[in-house]
PDB file of N, CA and C in Angstrom:
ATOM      1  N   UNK A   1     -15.122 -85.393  58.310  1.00  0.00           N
ATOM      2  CA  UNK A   1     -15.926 -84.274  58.710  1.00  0.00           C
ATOM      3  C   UNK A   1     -15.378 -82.957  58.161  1.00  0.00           C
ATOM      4  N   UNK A   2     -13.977 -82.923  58.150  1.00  0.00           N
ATOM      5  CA  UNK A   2     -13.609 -82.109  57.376  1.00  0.00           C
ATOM      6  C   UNK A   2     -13.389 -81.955  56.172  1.00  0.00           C
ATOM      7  N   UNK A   3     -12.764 -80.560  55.583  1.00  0.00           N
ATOM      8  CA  UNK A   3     -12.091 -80.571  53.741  1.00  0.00           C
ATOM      9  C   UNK A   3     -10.766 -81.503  54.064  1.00  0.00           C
ATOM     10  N   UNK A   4     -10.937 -82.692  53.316  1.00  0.00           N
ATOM     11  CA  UNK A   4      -9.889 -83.349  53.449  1.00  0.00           C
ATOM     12  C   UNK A   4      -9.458 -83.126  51.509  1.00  0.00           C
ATOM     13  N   UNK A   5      -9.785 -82.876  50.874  1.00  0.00           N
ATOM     14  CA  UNK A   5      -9.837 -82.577  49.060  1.00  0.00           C
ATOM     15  C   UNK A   5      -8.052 -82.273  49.030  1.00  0.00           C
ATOM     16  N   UNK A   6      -7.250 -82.229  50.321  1.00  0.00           N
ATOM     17  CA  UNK A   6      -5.739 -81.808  50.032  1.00  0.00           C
ATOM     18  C   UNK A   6      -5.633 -83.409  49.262  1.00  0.00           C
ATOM     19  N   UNK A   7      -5.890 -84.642  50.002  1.00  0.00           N
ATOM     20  CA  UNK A   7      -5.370 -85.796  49.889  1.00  0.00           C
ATOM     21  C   UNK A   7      -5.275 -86.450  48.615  1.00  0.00           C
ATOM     22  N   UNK A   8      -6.123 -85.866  47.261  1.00  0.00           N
ATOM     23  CA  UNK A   8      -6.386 -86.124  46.010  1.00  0.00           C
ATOM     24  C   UNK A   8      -5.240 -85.010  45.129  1.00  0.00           C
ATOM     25  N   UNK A   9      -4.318 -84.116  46.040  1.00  0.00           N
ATOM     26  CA  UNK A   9      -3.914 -83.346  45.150  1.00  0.00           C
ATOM     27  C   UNK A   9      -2.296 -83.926  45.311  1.00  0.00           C
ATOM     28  N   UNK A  10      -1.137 -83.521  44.567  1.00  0.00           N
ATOM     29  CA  UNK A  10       0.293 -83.620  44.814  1.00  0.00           C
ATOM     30  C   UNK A  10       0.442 -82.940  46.168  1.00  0.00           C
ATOM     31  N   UNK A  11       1.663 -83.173  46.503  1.00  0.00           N
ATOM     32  CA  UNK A  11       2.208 -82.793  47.477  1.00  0.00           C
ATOM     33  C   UNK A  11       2.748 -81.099  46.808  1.00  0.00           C
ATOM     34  N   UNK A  12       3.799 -81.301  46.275  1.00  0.00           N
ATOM     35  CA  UNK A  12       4.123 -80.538  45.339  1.00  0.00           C
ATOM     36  C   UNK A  12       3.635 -79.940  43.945  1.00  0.00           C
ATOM     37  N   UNK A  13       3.777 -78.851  43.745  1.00  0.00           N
ATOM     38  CA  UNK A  13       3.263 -78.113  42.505  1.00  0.00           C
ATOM     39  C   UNK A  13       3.994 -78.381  41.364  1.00  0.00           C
ATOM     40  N   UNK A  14       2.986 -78.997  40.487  1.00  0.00           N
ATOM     41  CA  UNK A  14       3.843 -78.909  38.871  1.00  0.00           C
ATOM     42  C   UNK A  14       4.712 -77.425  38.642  1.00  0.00           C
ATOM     43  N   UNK A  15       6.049 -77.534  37.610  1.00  0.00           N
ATOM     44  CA  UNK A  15       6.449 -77.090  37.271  1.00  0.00           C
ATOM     45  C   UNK A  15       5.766 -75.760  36.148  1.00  0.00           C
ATOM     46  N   UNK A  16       5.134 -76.412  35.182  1.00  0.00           N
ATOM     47  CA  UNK A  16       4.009 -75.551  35.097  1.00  0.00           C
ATOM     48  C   UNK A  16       2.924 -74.778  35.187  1.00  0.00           C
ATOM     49  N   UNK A  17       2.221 -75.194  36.598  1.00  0.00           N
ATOM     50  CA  UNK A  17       1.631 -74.518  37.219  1.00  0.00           C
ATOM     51  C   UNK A  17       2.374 -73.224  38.235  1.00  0.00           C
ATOM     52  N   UNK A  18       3.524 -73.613  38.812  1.00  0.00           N
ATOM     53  CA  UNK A  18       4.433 -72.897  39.247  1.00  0.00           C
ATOM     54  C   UNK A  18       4.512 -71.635  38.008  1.00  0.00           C
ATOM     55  N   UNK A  19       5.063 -72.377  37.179  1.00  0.00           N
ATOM     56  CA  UNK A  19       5.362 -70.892  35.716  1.00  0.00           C
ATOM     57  C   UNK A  19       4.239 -70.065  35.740  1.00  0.00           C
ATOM     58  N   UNK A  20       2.956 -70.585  35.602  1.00  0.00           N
ATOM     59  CA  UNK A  20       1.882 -69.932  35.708  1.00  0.00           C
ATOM     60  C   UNK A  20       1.557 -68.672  36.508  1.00  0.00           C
ATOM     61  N   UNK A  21       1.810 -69.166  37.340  1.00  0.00           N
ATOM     62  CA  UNK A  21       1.898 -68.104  38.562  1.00  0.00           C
ATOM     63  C   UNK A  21       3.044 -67.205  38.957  1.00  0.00           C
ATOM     64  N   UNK A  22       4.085 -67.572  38.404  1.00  0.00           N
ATOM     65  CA  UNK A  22       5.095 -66.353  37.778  1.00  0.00           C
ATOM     66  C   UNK A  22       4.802 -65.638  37.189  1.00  0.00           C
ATOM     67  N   UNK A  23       4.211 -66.137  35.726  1.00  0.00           N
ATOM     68  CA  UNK A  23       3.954 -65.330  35.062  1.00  0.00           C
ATOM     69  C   UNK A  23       2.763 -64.335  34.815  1.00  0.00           C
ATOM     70  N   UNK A  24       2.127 -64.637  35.790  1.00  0.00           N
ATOM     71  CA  UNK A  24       0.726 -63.385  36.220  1.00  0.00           C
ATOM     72  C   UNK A  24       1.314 -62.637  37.198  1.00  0.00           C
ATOM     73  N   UNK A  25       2.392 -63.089  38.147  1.00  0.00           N
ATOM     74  CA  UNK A  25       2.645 -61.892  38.953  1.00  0.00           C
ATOM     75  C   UNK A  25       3.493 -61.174  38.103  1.00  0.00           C
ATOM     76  N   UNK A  26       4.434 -61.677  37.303  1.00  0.00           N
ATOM     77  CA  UNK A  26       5.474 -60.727  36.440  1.00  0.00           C
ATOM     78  C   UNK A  26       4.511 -59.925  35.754  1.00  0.00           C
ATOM     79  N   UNK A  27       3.548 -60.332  35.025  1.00  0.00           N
ATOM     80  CA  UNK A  27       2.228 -59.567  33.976  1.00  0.00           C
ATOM     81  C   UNK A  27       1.609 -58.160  35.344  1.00  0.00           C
ATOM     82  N   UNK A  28       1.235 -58.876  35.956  1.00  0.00           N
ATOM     83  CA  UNK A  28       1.102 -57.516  36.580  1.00  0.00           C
ATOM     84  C   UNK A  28       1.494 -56.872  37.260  1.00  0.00           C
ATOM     85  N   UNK A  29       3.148 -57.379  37.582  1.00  0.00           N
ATOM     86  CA  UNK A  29       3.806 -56.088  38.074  1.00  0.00           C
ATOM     87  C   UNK A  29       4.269 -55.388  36.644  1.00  0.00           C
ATOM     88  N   UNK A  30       4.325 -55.534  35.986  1.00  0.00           N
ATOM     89  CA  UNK A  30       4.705 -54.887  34.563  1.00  0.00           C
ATOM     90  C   UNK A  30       3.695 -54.040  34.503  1.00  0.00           C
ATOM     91  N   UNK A  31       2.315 -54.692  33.914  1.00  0.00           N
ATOM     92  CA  UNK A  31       1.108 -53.689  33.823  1.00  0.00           C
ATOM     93  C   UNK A  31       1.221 -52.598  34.747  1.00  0.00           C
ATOM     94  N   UNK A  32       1.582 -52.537  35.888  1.00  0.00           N
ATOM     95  CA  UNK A  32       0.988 -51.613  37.390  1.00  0.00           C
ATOM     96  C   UNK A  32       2.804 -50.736  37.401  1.00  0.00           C
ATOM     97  N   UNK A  33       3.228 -51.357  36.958  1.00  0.00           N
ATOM     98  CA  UNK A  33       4.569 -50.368  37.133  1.00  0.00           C
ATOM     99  C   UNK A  33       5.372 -50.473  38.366  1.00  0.00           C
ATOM    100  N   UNK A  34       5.140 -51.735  38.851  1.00  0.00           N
ATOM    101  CA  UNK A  34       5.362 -51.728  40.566  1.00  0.00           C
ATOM    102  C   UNK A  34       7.231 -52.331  40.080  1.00  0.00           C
ATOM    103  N   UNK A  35       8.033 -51.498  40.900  1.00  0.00           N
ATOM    104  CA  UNK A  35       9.480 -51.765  40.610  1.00  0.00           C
ATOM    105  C   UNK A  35      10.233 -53.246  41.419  1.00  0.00           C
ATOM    106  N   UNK A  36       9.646 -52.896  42.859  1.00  0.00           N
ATOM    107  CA  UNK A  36      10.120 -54.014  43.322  1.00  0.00           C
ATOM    108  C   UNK A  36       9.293 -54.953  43.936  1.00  0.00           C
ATOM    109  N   UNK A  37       9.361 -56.549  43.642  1.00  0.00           N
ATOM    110  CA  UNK A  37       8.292 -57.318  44.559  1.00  0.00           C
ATOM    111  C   UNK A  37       9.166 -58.266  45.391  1.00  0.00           C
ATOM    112  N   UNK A  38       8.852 -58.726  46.715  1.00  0.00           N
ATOM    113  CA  UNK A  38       9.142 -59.479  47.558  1.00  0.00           C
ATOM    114  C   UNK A  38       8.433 -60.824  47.685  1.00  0.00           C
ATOM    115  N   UNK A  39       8.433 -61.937  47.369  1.00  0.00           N
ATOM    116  CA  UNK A  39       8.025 -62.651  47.934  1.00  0.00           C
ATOM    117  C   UNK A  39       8.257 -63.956  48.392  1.00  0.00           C
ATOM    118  N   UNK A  40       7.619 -63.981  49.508  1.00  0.00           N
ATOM    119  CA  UNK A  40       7.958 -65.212  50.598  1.00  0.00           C
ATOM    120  C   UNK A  40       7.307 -66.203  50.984  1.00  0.00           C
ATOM    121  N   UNK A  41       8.010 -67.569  50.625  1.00  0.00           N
ATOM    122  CA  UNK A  41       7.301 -68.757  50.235  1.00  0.00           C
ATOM    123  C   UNK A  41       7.265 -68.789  52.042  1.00  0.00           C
ATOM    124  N   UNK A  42       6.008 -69.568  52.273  1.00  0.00           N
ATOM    125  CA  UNK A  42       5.622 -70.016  53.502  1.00  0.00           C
ATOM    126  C   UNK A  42       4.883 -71.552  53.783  1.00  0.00           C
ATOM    127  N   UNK A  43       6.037 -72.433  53.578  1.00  0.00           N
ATOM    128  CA  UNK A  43       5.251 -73.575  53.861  1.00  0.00           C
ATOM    129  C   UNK A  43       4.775 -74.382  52.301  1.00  0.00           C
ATOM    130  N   UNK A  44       4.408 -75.251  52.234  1.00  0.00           N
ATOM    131  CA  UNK A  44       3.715 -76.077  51.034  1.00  0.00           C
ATOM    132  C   UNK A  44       4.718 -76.220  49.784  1.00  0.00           C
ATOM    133  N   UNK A  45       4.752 -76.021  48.265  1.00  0.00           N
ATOM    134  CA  UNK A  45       5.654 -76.721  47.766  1.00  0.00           C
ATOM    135  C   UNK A  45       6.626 -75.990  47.777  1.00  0.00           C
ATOM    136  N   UNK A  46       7.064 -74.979  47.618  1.00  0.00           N
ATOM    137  CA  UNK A  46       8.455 -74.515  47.722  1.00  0.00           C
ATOM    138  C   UNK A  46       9.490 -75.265  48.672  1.00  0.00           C
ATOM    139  N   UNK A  47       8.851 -75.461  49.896  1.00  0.00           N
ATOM    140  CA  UNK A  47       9.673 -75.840  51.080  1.00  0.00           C
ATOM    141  C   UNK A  47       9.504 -77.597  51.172  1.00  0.00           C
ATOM    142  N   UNK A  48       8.862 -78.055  50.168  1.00  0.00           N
ATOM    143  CA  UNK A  48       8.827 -79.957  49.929  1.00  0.00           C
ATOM    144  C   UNK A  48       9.439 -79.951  48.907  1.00  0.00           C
ATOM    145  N   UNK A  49      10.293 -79.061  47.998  1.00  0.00           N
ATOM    146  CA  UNK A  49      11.258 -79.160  46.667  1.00  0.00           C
ATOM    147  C   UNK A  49      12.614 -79.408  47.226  1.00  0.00           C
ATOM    148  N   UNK A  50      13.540 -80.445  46.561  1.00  0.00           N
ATOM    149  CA  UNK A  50      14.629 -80.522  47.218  1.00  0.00           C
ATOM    150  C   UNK A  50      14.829 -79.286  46.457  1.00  0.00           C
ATOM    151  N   UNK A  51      16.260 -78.783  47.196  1.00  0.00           N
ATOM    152  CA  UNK A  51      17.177 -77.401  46.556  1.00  0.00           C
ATOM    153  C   UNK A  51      17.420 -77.700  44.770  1.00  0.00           C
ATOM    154  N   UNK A  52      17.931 -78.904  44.428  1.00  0.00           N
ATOM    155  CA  UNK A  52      18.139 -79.143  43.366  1.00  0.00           C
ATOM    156  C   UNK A  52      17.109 -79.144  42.082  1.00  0.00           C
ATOM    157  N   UNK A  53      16.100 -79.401  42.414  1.00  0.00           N
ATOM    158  CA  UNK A  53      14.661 -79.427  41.891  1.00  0.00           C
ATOM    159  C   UNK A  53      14.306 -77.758  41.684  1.00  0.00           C
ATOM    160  N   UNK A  54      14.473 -77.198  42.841  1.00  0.00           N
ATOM    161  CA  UNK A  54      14.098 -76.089  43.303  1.00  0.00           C
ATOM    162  C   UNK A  54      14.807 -75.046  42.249  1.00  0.00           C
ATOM    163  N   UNK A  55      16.142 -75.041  42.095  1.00  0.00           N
ATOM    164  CA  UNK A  55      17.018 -74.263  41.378  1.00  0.00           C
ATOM    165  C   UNK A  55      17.047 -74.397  39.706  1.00  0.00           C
ATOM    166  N   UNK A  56      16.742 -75.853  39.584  1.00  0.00           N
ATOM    167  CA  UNK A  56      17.247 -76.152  38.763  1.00  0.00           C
ATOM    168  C   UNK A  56      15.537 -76.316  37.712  1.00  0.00           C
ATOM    169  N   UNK A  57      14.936 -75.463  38.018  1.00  0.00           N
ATOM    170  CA  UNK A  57      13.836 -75.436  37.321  1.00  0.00           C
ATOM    171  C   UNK A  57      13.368 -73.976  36.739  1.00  0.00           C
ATOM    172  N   UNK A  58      13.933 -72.958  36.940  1.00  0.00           N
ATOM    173  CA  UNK A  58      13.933 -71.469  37.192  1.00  0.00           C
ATOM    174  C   UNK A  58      12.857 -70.714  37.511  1.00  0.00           C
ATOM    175  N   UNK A  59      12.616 -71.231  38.583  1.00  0.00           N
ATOM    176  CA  UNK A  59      11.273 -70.516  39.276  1.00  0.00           C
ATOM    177  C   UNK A  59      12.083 -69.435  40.062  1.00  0.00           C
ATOM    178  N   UNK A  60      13.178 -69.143  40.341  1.00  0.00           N
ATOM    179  CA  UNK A  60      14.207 -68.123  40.488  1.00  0.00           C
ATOM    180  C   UNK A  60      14.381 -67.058  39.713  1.00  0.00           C
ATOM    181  N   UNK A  61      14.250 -67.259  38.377  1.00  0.00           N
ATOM    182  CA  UNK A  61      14.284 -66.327  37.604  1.00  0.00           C
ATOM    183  C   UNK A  61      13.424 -65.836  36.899  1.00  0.00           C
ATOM    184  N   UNK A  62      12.669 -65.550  36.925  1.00  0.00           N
ATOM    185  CA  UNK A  62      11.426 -64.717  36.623  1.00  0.00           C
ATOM    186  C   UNK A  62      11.914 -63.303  36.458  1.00  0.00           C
TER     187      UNK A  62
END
C-alpha cells in the first residue's frame, strides 16, 4: 500500500554517486563564494558504511 521502491535500491550509496554529490556541493559553494559548509549525515548510507569503507574512500576530503 505503500512506496516500498526503497527495497529495489542498495542499502548503501555507490562510491560514485557519493562523489557526485560532493562535487555539486563543492561546485556551488565555489560558484556562491560561501566560505564555510557544515554538513551532517543523518541516518542512511553514511551511518551503514563501516569506518574503514567510510575513510578509506575520500568522501572526507572534498
Amino acid at each position: 500500500m505503500g512506496d516500498d521502491s526503497y527495497k529495489d535500491r542498495d542499502p548503501i550509496m555507490k562510491p560514485g554517486k557519493f562523489s557526485a554529490v560532493a562535487d555539486y556541493i563543492k561546485r556551488g559553494v565555489e560558484d556562491l563564494g560561501i566560505r564555510n559548509v557544515n554538513i551532517v549525515f543523518h541516518g542512511g548510507e553514511p551511518t551503514l558504511m563501516r569506518d574503514l569503507d567510510f575513510r578509506g574512500t575520500g568522501f572526507c576530503s572534498v
